[in-house]
Protein backbone atom coordinates (compact mmCIF):
# COMPACT_ATOMS: atom_id res chain seq x y z
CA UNK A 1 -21.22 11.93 -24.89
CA UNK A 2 -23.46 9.26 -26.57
CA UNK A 3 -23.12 6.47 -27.96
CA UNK A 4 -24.98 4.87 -31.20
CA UNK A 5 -27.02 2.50 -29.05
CA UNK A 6 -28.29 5.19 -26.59
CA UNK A 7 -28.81 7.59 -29.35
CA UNK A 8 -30.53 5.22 -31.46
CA UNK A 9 -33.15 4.76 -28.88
CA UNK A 10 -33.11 8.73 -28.26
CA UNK A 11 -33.88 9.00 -31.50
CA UNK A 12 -36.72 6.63 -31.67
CA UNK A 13 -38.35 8.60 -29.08
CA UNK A 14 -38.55 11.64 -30.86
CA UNK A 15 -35.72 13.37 -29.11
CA UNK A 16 -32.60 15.30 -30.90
CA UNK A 17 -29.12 14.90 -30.62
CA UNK A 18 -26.71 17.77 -30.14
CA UNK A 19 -23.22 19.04 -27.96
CA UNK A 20 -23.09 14.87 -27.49
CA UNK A 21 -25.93 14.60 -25.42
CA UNK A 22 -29.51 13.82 -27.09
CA UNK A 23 -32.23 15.66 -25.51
CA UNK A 24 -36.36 16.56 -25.59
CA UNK A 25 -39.86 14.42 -24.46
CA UNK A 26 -39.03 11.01 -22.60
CA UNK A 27 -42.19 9.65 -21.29
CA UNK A 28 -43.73 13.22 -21.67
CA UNK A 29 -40.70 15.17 -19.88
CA UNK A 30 -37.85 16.96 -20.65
CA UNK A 31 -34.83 15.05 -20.37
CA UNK A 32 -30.88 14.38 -20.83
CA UNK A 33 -29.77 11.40 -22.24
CA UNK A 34 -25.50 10.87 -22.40
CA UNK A 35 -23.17 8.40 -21.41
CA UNK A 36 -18.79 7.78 -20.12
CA UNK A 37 -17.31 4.72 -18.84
CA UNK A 38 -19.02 2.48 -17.15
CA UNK A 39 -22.42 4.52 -17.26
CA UNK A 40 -26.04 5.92 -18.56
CA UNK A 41 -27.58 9.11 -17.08
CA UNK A 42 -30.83 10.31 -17.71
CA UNK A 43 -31.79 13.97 -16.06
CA UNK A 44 -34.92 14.69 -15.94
CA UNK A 45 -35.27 18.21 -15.68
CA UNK A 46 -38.66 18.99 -14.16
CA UNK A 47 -39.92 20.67 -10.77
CA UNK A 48 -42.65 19.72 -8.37
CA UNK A 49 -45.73 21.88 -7.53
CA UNK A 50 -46.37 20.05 -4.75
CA UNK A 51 -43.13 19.34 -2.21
CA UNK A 52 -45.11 17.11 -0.46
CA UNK A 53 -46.24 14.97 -3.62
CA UNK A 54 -42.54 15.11 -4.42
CA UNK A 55 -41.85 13.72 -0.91
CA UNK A 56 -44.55 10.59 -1.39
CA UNK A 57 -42.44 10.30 -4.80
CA UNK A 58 -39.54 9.61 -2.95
CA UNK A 59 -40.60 7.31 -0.50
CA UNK A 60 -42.20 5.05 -3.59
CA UNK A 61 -39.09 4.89 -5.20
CA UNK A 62 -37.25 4.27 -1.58
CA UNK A 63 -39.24 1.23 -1.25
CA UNK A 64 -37.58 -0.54 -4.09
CA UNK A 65 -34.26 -1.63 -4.50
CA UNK A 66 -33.64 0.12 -8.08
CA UNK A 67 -30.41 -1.95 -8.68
CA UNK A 68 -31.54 -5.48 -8.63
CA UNK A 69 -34.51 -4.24 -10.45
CA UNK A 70 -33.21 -1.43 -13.29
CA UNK A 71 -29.37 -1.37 -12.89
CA UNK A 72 -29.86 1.80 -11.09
CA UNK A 73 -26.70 3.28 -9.24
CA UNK A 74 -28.04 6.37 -8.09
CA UNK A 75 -30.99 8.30 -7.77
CA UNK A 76 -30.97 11.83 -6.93
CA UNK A 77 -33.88 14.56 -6.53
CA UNK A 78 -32.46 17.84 -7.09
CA UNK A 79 -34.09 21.16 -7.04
CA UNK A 80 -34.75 21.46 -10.75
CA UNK A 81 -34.14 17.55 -11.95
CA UNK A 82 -33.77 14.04 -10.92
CA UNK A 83 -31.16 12.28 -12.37
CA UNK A 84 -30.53 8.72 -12.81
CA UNK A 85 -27.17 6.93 -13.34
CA UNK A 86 -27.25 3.41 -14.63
CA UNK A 87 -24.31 0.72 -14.67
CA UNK A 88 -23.87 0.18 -17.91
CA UNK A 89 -22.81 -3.16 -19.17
CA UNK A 90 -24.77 -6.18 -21.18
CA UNK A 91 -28.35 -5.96 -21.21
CA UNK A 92 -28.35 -2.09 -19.29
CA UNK A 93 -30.40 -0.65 -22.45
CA UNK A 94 -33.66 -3.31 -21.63
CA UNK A 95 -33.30 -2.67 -18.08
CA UNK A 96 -33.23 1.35 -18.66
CA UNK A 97 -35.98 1.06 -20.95
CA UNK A 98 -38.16 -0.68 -18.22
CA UNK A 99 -37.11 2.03 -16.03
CA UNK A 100 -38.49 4.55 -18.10
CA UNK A 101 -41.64 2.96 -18.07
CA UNK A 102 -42.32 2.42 -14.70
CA UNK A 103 -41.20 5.87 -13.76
CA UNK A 104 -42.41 8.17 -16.20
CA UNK A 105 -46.01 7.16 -15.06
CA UNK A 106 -45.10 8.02 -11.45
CA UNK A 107 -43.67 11.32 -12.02
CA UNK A 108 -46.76 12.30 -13.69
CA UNK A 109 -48.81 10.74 -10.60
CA UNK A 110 -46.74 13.19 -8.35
CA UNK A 111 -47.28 16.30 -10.11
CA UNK A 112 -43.81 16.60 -11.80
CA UNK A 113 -43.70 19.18 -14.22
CA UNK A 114 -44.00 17.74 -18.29
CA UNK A 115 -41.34 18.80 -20.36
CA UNK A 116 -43.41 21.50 -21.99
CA UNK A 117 -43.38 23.65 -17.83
CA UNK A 118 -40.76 26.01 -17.96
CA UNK A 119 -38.38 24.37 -14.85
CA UNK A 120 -37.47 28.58 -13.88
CA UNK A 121 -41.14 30.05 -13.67
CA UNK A 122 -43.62 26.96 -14.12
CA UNK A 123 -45.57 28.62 -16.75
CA UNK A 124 -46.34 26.21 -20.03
CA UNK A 125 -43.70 26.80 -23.14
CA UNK A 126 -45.35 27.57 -26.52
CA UNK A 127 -42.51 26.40 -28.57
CA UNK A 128 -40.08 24.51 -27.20
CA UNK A 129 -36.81 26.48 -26.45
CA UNK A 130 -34.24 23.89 -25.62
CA UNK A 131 -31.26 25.49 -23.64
CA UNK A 132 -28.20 23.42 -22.56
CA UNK A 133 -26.80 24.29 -19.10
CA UNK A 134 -24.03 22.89 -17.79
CA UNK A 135 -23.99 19.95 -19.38
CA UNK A 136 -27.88 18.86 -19.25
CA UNK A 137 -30.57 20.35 -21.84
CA UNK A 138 -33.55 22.59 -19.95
CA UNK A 139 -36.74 23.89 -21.92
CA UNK A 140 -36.91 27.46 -20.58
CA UNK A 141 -38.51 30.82 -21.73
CA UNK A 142 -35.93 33.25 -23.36
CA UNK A 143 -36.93 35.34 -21.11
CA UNK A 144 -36.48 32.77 -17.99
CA UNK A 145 -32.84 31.82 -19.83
CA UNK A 146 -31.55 35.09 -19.27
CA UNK A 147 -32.39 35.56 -15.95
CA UNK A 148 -30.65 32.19 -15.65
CA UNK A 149 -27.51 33.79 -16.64
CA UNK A 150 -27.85 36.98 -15.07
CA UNK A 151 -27.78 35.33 -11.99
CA UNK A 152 -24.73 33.33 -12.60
CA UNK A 153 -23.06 36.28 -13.53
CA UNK A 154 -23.72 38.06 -10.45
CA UNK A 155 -22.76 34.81 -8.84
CA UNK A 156 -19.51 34.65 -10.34
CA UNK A 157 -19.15 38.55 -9.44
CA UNK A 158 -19.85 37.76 -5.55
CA UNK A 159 -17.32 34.38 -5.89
CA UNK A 160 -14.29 36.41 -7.56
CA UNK A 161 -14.92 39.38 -4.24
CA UNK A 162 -14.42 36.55 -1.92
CA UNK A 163 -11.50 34.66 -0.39
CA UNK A 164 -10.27 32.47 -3.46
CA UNK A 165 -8.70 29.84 -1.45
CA UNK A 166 -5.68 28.43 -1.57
CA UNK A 167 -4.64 24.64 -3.39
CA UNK A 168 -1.54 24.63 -0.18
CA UNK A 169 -4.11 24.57 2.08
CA UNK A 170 -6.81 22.68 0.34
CA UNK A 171 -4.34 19.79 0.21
CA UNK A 172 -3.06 20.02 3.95
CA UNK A 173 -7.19 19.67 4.53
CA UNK A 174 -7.58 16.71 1.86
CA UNK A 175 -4.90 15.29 2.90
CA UNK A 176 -5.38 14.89 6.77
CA UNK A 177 -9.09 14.14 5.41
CA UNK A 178 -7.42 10.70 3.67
CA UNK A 179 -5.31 9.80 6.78
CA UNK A 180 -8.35 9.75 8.82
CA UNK A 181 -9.97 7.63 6.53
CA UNK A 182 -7.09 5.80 6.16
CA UNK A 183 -8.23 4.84 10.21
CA UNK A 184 -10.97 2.57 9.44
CA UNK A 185 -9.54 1.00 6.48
CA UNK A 186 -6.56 -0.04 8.45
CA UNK A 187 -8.74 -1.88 11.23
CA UNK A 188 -10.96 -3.28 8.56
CA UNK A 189 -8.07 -5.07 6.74
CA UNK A 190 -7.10 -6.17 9.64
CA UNK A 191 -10.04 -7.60 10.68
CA UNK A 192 -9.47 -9.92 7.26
CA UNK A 193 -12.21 -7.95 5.12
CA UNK A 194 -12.92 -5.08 2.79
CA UNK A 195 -15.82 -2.40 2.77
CA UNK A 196 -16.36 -0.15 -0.24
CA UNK A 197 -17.82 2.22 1.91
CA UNK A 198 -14.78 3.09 3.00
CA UNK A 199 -13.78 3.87 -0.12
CA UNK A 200 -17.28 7.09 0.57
CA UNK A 201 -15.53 7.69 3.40
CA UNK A 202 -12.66 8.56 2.31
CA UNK A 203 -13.54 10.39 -0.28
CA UNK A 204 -15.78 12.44 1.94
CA UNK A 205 -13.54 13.09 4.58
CA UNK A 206 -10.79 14.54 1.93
CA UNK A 207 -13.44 16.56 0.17
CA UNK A 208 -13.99 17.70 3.80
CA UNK A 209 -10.99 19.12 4.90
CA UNK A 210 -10.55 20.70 1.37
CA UNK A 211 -13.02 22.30 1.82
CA UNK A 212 -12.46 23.15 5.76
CA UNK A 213 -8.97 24.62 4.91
CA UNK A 214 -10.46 27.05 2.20
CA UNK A 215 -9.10 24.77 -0.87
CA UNK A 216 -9.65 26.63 -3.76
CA UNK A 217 -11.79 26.01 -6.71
CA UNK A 218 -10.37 24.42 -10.04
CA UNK A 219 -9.09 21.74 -11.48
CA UNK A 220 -6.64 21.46 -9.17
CA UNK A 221 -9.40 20.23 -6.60
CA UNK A 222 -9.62 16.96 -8.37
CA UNK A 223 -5.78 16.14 -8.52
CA UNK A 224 -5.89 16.53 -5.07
CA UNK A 225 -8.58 14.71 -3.96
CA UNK A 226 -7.10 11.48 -5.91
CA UNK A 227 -3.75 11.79 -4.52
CA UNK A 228 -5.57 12.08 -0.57
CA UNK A 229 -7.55 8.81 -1.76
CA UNK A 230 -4.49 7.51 -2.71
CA UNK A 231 -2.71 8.48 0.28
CA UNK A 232 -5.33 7.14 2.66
CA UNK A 233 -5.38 3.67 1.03
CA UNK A 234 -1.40 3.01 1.31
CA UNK A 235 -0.79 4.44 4.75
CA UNK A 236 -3.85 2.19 5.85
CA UNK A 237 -2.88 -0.61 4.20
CA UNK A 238 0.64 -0.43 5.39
CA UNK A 239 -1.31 0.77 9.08
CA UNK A 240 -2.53 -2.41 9.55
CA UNK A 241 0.76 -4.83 8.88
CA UNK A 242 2.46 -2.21 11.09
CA UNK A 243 -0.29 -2.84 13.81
CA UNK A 244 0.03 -6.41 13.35
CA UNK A 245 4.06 -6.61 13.88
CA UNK A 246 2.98 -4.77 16.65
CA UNK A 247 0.86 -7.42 17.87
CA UNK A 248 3.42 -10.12 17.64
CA UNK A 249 5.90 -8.27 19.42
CA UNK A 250 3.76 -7.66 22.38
CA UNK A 251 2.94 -11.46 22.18
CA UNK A 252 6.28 -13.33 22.34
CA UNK A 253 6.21 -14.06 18.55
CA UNK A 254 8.61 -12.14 17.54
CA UNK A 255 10.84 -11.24 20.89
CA UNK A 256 13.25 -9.08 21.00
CA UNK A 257 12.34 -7.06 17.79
CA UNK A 258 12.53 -3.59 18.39
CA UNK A 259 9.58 -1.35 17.64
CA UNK A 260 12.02 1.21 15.21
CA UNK A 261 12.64 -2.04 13.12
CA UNK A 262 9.11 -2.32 11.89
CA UNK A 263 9.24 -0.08 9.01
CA UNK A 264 12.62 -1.91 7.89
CA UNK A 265 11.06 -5.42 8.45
CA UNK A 266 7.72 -4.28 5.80
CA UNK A 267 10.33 -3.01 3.20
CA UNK A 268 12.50 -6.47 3.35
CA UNK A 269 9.33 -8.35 3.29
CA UNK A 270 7.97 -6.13 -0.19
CA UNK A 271 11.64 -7.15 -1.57
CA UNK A 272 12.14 -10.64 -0.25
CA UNK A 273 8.68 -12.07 0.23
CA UNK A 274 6.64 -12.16 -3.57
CA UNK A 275 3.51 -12.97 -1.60
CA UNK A 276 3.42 -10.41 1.17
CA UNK A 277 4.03 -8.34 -2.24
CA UNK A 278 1.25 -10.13 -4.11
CA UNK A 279 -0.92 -9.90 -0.92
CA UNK A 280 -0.08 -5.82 -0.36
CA UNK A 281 -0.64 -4.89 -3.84
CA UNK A 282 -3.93 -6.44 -3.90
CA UNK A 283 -5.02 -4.60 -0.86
CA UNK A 284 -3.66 -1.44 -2.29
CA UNK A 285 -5.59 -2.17 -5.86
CA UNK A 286 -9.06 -2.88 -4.33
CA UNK A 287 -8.37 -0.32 -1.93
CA UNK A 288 -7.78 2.40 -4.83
CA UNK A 289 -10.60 0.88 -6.84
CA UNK A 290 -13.37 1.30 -4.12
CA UNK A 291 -11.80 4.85 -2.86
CA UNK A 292 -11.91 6.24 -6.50
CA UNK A 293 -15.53 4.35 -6.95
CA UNK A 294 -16.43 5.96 -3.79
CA UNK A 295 -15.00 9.54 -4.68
CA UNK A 296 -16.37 9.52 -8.30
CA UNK A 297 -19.33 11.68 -6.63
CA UNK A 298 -16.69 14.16 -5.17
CA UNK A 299 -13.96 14.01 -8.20
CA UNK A 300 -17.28 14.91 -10.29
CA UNK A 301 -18.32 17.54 -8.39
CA UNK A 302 -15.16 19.05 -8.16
CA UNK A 303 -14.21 18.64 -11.98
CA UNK A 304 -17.55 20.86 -12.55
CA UNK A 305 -16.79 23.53 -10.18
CA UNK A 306 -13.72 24.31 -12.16
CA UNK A 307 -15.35 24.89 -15.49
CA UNK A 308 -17.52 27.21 -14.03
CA UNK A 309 -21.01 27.97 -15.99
CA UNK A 310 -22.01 27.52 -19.07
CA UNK A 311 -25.04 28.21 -21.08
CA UNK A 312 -26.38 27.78 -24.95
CA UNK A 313 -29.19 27.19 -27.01
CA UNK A 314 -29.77 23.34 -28.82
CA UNK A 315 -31.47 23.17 -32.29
């Protein structure tokens, strides 16, 4: 979706607004403009004649850090697009602005494609012929648009003829993929600090074993990932006061305790003790909110992969 703000500034640019995304010439290429919680994205949809100018493109951009300077998030160079994700709070639409400006100029010093190259065959578009794919708006040939779809048919023809997968298995995989992650986070927390690339890591390593254990794909996928992120974030929490008990057992503190008690100890201490509580549920919240930050990639991905493909034409 859009929002008045974002649109308003489309819409000073001379692009259009339709399906809640606005869309047409940014800077003098085709692009996506569309927002959610806690975010811009603008995809510009655009290929590269030269991968080698593309490469020089990327090493530019590499050399400056695009959050301190635009509010950037993410940066990605697809095959067909680059898109741009912005943290969006006060002051995100002068920073995205300035981004536009300083990049537009360099994709046209690289030899990116303007927005009137058809992004399937390269050849220049007459008329502009918006069609929105998937979620982001492409200028393509009629011609080039049904070849597009063609080929996602047969796609979806070769998926259907394979192994479908199975969720039981996809969650054994996503689920031995949190515990794992749940490794590091334990020895972290114990070390008295917190990473949010953890919170990557365990969302990779769940998406991982989902995907080694032939997890199927459909919405499903994303329920599952969560509750492995969630899984990985408790047991490690809980991993590392187990460890510790551990520790002062082994050190004379607390003699005599047997090792089977441990679990019983943790659960008197979350009834009794307000600020082991206090203390645990904090770990547990900042552990959840930098897994979930760190799996929005993967929850994403997986969220598209279950509506499959979709295709029609804008204006």
């Amino acid at each position: 979706m859009i929002g008045n703000t974002f649109k308003k500034y489309a819409l000073e640019k001379g692009m259009k607004v339709s399906s809640g995304v606005a869309y047409g010439s940014l800077g003098g290429f085709a692009a996506t403009l569309s927002e959610g919680s806690g975010y811009k994205s603008i995809v510009f949809t655009t290929k590269f004649a030269d991968a080698a100018k593309k490469q020089e493109l990327m090493n530019e951009v590499g050399t400056h850090n695009l959050y301190k300077e635009f509010r950037v998030q993410k940066l990605d160079f697809a095959f067909d697009a680059v898109v741009v994700i912005f943290h969006d709070n006060p002051g995100t639409m002068k920073k995205l602005t300035s981004f536009v400006e300083w990049f537009c100029p360099l994709l046209e010093k690289y030899g990116a494609g303007a927005y009137n190259v058809c992004t399937h065959c390269g050849m220049e578009i007459e008329n502009e012929n918006w069609i929105y794919i998937n979620g982001v708006a492409y200028n393509l040939h009629n011609s080039c648009a049904d070849k597009i779809a063609a080929d996602a048919e047969t796609e979806a023809e070769m998926e259907k003829e394979e192994k479908k997968g199975s969720y039981i298995g996809g969650f054994i995989g996503a689920l031995v993929g949190g515990l794992v992650g749940a490794i590091p986070w334990a020895i972290v927390l114990l070390l008295g600090y917190m990473a949010s690339v953890l919170g990557v890591l365990i969302g990779w390593l769940a998406d991982k074993g989902y995907n080694l254990l032939g997890g199927k794909k459909g919405k499903g996928k994303v329920v599952i990932l969560a509750i492995a992120a969630i899984v990985g974030v408790v047991v490690g929490t809980f991993a590392a006061d187990v460890i510790t008990l551990v520790q002062m057992i082994n050190s004379g503190e607390l003699a005599g305790l047997p090792y089977g008690d441990i679990p019983y100890v943790i659960l008197t201490l979350l009834i009794e003790d307000s600020e082991y509580l206090r203390v645990t549920l904090g770990n547990i919240g900042m552990g959840l909110l930098f897994a979930f930050l760190g799996e929005w990639f993967f929850l994403k991905r997986a969220a598209k992969e279950s509506k499959g493909f979709s295709m029609k034409k804008l204006g």
